[in-house]
N, C-alpha and C. Protein backbone atom coordinates (compact mmCIF):
# COMPACT_ATOMS: atom_id res chain seq x y z
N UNK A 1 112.20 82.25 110.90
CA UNK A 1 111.68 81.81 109.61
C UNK A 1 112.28 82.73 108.55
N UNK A 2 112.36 81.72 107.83
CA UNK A 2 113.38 82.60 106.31
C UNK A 2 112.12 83.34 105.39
N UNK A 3 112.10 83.94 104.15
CA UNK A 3 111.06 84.33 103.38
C UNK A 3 111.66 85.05 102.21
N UNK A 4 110.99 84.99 100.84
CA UNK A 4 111.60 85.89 99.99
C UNK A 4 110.06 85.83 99.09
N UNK A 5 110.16 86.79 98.57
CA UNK A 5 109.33 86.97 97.04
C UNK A 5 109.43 86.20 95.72
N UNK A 6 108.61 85.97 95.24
CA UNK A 6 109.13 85.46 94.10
C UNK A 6 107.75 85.97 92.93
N UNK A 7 108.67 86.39 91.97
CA UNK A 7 107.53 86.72 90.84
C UNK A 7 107.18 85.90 89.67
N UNK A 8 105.39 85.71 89.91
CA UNK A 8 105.08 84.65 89.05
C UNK A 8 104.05 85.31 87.84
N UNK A 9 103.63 84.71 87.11
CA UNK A 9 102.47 85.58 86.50
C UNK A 9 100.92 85.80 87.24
N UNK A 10 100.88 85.48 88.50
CA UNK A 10 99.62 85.96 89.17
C UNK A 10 100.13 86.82 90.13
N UNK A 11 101.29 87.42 89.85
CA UNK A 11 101.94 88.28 91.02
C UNK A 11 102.86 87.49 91.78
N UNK A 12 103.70 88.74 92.50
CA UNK A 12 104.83 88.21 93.47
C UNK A 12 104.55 87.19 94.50
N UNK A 13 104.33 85.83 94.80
CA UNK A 13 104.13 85.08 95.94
C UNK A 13 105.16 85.05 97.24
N UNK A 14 104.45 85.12 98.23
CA UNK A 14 105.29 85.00 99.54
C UNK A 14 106.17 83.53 99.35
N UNK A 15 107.42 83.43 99.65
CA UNK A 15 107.54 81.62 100.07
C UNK A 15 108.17 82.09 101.33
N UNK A 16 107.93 81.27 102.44
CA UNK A 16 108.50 81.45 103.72
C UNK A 16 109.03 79.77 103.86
N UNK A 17 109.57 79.58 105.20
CA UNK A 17 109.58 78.35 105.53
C UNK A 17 111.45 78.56 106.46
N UNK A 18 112.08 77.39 106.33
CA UNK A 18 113.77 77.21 106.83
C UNK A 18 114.35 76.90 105.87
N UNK A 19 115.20 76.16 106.60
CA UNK A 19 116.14 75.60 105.54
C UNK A 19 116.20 74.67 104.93
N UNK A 20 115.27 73.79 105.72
CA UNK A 20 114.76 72.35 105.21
C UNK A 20 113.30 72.03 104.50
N UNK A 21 112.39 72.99 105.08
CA UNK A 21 111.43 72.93 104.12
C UNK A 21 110.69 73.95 103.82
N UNK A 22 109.80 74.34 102.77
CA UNK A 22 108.77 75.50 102.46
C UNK A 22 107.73 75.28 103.32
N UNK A 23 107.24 76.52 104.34
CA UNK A 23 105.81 76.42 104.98
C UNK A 23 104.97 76.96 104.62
N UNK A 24 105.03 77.84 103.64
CA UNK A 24 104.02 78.70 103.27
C UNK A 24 104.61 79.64 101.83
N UNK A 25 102.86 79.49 101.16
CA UNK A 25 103.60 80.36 99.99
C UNK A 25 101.70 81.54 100.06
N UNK A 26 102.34 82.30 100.05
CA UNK A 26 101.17 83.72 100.16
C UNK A 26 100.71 84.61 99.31
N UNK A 27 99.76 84.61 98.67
CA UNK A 27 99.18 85.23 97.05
C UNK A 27 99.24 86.71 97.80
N UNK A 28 99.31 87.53 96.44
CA UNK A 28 99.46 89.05 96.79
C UNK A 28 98.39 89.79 96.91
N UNK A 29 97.30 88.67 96.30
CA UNK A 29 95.60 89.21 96.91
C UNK A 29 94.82 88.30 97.28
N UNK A 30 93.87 88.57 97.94
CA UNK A 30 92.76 87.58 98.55
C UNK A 30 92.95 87.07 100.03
N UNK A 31 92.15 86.44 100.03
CA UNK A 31 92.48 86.08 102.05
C UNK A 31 93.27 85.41 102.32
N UNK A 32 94.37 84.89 101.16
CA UNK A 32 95.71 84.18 101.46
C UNK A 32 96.69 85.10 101.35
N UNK A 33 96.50 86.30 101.27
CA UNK A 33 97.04 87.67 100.88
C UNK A 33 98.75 87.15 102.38
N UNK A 34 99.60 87.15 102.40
CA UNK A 34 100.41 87.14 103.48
C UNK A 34 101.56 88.21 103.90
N UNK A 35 101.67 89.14 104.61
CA UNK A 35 102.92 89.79 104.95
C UNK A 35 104.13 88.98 105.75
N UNK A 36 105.55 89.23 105.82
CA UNK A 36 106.23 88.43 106.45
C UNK A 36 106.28 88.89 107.76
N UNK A 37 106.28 88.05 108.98
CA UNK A 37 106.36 88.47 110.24
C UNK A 37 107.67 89.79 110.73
N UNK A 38 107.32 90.41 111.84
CA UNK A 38 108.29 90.91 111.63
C UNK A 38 109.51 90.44 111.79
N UNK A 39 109.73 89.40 112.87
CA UNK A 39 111.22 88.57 113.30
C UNK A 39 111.38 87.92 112.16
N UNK A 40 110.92 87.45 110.56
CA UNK A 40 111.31 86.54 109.54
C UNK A 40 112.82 87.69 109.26
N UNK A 41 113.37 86.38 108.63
CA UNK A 41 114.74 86.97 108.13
C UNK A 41 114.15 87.20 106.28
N UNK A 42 114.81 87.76 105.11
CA UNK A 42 114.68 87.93 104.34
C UNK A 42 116.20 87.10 103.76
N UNK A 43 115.63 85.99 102.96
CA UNK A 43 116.66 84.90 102.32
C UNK A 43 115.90 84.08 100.97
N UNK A 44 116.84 84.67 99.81
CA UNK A 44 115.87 83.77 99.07
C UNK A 44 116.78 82.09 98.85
N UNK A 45 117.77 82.31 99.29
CA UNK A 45 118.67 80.88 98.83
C UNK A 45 117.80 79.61 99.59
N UNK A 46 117.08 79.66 100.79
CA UNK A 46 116.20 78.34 100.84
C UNK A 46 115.04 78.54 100.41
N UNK A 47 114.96 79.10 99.23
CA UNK A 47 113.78 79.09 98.00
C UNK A 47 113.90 78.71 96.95
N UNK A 48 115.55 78.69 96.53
CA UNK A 48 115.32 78.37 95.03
C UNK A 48 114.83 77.56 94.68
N UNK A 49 115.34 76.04 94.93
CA UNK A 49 114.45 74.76 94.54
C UNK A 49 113.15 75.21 93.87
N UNK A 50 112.23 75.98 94.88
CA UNK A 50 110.74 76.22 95.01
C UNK A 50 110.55 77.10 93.98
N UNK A 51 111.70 77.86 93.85
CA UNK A 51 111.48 79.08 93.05
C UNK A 51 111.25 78.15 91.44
N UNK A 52 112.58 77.51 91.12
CA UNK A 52 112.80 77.25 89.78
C UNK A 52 111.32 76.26 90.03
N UNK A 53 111.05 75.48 90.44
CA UNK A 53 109.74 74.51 90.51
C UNK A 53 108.34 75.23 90.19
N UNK A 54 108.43 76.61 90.71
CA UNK A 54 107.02 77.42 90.29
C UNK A 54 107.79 78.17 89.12
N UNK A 55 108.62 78.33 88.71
CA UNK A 55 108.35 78.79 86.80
C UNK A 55 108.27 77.76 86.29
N UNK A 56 108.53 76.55 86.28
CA UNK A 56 108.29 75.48 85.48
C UNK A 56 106.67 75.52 85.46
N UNK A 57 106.13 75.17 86.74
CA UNK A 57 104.62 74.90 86.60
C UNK A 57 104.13 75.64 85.84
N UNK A 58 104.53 77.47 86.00
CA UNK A 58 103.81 78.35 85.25
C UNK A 58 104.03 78.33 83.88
N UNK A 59 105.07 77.79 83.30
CA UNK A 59 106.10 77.64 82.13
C UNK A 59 104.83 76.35 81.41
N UNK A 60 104.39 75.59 82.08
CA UNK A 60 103.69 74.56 81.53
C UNK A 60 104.66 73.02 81.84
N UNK A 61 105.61 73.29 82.56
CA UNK A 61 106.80 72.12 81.74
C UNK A 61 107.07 71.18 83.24
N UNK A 62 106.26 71.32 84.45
CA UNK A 62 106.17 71.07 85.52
C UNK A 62 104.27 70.52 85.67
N UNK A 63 104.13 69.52 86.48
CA UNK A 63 103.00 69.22 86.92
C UNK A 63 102.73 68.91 88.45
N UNK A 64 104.07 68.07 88.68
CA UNK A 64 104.78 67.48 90.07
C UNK A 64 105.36 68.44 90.56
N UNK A 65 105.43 68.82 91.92
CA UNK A 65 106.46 69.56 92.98
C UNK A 65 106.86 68.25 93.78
N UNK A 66 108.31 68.39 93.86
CA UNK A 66 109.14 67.84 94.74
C UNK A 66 109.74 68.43 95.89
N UNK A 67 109.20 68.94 96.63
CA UNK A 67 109.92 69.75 97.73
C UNK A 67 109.82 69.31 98.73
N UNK A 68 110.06 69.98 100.19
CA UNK A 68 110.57 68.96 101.25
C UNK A 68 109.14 70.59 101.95
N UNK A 69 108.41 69.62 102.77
CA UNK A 69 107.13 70.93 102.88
C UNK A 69 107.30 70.91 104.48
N UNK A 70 106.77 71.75 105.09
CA UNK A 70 106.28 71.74 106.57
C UNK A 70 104.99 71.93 106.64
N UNK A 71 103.97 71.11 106.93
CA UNK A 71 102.94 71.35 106.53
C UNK A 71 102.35 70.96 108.06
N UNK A 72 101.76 72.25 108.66
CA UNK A 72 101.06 71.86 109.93
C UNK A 72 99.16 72.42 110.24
N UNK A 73 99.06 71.58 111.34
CA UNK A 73 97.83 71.45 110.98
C UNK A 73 96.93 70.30 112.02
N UNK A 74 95.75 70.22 112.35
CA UNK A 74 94.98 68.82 112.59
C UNK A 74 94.90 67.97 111.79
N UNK A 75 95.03 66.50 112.78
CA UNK A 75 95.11 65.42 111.60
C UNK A 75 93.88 65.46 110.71
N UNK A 76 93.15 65.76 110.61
CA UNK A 76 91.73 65.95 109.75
C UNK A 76 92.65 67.18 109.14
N UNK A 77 92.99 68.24 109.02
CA UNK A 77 93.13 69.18 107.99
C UNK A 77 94.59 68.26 107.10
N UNK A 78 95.31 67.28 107.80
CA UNK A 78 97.01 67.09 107.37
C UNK A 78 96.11 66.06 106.30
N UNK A 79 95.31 65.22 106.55
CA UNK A 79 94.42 64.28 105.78
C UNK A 79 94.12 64.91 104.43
N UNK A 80 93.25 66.25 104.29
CA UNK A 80 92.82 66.64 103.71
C UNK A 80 93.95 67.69 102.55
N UNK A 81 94.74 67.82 103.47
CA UNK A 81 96.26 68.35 102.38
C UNK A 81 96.69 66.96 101.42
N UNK A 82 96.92 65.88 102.25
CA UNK A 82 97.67 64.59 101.65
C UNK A 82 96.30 64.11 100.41
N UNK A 83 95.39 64.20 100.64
CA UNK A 83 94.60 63.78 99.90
C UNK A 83 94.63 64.71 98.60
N UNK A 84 94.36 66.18 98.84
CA UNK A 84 94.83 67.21 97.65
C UNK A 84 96.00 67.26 96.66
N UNK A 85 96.84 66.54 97.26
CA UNK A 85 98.19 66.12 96.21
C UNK A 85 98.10 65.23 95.38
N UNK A 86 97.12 64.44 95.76
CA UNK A 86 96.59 63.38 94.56
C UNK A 86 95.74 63.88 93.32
N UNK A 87 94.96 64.57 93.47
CA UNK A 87 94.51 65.07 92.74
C UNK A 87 95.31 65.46 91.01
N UNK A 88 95.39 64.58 90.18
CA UNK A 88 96.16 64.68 89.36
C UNK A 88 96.04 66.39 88.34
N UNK A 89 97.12 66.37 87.96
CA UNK A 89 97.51 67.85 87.37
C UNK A 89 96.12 68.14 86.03
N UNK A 90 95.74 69.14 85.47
CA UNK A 90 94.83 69.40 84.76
C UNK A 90 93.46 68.96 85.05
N UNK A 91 93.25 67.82 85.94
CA UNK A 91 91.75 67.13 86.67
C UNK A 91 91.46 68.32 88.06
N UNK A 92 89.98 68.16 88.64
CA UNK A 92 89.94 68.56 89.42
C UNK A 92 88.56 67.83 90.27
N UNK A 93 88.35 67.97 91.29
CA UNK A 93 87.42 67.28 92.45
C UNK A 93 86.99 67.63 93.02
N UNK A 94 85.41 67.61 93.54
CA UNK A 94 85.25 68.21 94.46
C UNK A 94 85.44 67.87 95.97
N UNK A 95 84.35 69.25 96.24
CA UNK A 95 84.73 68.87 97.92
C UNK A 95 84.09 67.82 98.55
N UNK A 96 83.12 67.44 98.25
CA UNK A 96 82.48 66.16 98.53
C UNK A 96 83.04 64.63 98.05
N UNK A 97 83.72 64.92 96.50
CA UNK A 97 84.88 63.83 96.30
C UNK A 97 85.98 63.64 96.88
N UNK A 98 86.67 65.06 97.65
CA UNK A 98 87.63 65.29 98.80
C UNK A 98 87.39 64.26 100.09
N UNK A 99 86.41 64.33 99.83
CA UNK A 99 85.57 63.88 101.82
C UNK A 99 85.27 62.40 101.37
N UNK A 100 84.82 62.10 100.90
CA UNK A 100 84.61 60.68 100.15
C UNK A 100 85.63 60.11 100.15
N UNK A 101 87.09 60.26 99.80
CA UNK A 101 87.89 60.08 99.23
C UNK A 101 88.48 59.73 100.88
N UNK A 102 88.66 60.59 101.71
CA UNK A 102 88.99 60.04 102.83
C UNK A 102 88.20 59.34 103.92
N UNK A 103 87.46 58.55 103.25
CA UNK A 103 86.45 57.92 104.44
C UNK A 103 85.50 58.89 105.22
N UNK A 104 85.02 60.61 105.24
CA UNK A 104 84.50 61.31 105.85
C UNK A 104 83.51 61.72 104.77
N UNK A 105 82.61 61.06 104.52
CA UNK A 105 81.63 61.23 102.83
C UNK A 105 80.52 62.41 103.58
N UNK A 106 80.62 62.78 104.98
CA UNK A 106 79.32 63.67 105.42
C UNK A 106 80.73 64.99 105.70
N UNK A 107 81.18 64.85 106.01
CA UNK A 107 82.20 66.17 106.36
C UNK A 107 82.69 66.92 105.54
N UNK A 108 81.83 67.38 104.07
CA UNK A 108 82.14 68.56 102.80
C UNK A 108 82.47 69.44 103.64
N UNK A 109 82.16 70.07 104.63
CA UNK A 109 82.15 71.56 104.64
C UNK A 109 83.27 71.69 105.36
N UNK A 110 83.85 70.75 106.30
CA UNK A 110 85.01 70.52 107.13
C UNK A 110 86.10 70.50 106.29
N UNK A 111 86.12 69.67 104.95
CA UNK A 111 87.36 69.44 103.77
C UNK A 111 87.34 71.05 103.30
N UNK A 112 86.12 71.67 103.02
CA UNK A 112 86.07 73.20 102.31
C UNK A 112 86.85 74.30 103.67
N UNK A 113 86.73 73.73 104.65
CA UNK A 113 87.24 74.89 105.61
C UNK A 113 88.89 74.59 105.82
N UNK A 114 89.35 72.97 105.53
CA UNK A 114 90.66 72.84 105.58
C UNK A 114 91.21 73.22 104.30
N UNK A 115 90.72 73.09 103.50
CA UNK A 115 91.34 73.35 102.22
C UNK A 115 91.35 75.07 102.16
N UNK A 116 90.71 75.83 102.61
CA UNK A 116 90.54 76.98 102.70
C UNK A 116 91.86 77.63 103.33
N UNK A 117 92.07 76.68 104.66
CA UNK A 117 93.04 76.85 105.47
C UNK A 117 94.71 76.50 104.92
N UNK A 118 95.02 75.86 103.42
CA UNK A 118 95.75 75.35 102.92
C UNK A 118 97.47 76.50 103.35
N UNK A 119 98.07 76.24 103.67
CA UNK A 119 98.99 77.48 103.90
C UNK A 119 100.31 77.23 102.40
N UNK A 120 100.19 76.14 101.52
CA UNK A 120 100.93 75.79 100.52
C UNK A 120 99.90 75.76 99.37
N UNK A 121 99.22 76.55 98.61
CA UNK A 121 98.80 76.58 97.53
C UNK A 121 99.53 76.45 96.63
N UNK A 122 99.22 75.80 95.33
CA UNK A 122 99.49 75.40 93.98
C UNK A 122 100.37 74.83 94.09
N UNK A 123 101.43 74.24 95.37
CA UNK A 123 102.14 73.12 95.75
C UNK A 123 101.35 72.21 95.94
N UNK A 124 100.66 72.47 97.20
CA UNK A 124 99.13 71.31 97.57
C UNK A 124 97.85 72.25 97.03
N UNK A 125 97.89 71.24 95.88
CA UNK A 125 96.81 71.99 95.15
C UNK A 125 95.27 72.04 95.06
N UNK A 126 94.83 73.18 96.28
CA UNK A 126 93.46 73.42 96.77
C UNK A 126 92.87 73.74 95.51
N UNK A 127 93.48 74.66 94.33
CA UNK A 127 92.90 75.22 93.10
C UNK A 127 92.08 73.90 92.51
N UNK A 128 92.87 73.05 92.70
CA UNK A 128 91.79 71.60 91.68
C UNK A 128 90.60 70.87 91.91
N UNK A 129 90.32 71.70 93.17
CA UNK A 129 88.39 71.80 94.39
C UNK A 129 87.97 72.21 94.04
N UNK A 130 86.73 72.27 93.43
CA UNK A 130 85.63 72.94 92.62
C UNK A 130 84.68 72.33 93.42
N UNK A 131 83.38 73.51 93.40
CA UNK A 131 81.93 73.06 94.06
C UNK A 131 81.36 71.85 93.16
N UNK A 132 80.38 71.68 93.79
CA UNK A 132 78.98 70.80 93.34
C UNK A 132 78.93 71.49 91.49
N UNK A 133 78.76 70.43 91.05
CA UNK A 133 78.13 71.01 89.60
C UNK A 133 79.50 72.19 88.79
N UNK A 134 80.44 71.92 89.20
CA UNK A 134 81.63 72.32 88.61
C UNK A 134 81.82 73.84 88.88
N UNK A 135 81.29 74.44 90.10
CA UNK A 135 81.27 75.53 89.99
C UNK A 135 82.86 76.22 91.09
N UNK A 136 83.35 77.33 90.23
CA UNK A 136 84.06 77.57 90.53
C UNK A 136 84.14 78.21 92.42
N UNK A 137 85.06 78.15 93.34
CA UNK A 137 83.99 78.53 94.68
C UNK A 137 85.41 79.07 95.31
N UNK A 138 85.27 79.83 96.36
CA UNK A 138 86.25 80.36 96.91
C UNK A 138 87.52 80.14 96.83
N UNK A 139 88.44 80.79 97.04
CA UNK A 139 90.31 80.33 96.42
C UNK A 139 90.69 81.69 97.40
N UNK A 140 91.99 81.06 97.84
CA UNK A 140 92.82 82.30 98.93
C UNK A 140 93.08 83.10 97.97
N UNK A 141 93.54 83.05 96.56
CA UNK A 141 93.93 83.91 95.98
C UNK A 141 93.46 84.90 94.94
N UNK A 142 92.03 84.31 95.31
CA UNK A 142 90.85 85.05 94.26
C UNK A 142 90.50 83.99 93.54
N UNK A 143 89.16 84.59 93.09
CA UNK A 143 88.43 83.18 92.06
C UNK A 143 89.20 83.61 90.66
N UNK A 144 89.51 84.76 90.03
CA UNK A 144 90.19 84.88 89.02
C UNK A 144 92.07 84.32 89.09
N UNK A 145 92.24 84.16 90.39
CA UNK A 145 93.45 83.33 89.95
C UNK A 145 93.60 81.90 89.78
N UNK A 146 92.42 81.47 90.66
CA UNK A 146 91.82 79.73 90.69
C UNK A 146 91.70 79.53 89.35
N UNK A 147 90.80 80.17 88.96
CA UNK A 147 90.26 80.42 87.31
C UNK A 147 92.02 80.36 86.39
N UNK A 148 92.54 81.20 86.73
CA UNK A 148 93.64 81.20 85.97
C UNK A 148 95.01 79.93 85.52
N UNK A 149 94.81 79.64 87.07
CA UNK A 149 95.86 78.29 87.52
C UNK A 149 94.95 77.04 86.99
N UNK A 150 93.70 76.82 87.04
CA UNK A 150 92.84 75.71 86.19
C UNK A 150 93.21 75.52 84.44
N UNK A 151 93.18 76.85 84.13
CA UNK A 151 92.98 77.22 82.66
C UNK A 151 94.39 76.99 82.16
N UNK A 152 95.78 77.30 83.27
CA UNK A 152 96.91 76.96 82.52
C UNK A 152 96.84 75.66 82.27
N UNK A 153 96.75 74.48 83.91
CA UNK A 153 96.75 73.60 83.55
C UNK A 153 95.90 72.68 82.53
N UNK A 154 94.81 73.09 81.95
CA UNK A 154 94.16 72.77 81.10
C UNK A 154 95.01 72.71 79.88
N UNK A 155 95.57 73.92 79.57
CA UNK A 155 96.25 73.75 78.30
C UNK A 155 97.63 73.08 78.36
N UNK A 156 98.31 72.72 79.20
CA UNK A 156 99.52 72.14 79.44
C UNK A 156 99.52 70.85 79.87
N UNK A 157 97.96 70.13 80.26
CA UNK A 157 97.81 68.87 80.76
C UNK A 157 98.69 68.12 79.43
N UNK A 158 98.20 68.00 78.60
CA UNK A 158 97.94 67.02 77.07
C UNK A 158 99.33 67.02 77.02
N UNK A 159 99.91 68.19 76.69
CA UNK A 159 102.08 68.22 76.83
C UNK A 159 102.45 67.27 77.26
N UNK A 160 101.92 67.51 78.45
CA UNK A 160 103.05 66.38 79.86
C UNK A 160 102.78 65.66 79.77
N UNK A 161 101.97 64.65 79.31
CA UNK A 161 101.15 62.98 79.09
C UNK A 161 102.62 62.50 78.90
């Protein structure tokens, strides 16, 4: 597995993955916190795509990622990724609208433990899950960066229309 750094304004993010797709991108704090294995090679050239795609988002001038992902997982967690991409840019849903949304309207806490499990944040965007009653609720990368990545897209939604 390939991997490089990349610096964003919530800190340097892990991106790992090959040559064909991104598997993982790793916040520099919180329980998505990621080090690179030791056998990963250090390459940022099957990052750029990803790279230039996360300054845009942060830039405001991006809403969509187009990338080619590896995204693994149980079909109940791969469900619950595919369903998170819908989630349109500046909106957000909860976890019970998550579960609803895929035919599993009793399984909240199952969507909150896959989404938890997300290994592509702010690509597949877990940040746009908010609790019951709009409350802000756990994030791999801290509730102040959830908080942060909400608040850009808030102000950059209206732009991109």
């Amino acid at each position: 597995m390939y991997y490089c750094y990349h610096p964003t304004p919530i800190g340097d993010l892990l991106l790992a993955g090959d040559e064909s797709a991104l598997a993982i991108i790793g916040f520099p704090e919180g329980s998505m916190r990621r080090d690179p294995d030791a056998d990963w090679i250090y390459n940022e050239k099957p990052f750029a795509k990803a790279a230039r795609q996360l300054d845009e988002y942060f830039a405001g001038t991006r809403k969509d990622f187009d990338l080619a992902l590896k995204l693994n997982g149980t079909e109940f967690q791969l469900q619950v990724l595919e369903e998170l991409q819908k989630i349109p840019y500046g909106e957000t849903a909860s976890y019970r609208d998550v579960a609803q949304r895929i035919g599993r309207p009793k399984a909240v806490r199952a969507v909150g433990a896959a989404n938890g499990r997300n290994p592509l944040p702010i690509v597949v965007p877990c940040h746009r899950v908010i609790g019951a009653g709009g409350a802000l609720t756990g994030f791999g990368g801290g509730l102040a960066t959830k908080e942060r990545l909400l608040r850009l897209e808030a102000e950059h939604s209206a732009k991109l229309l």
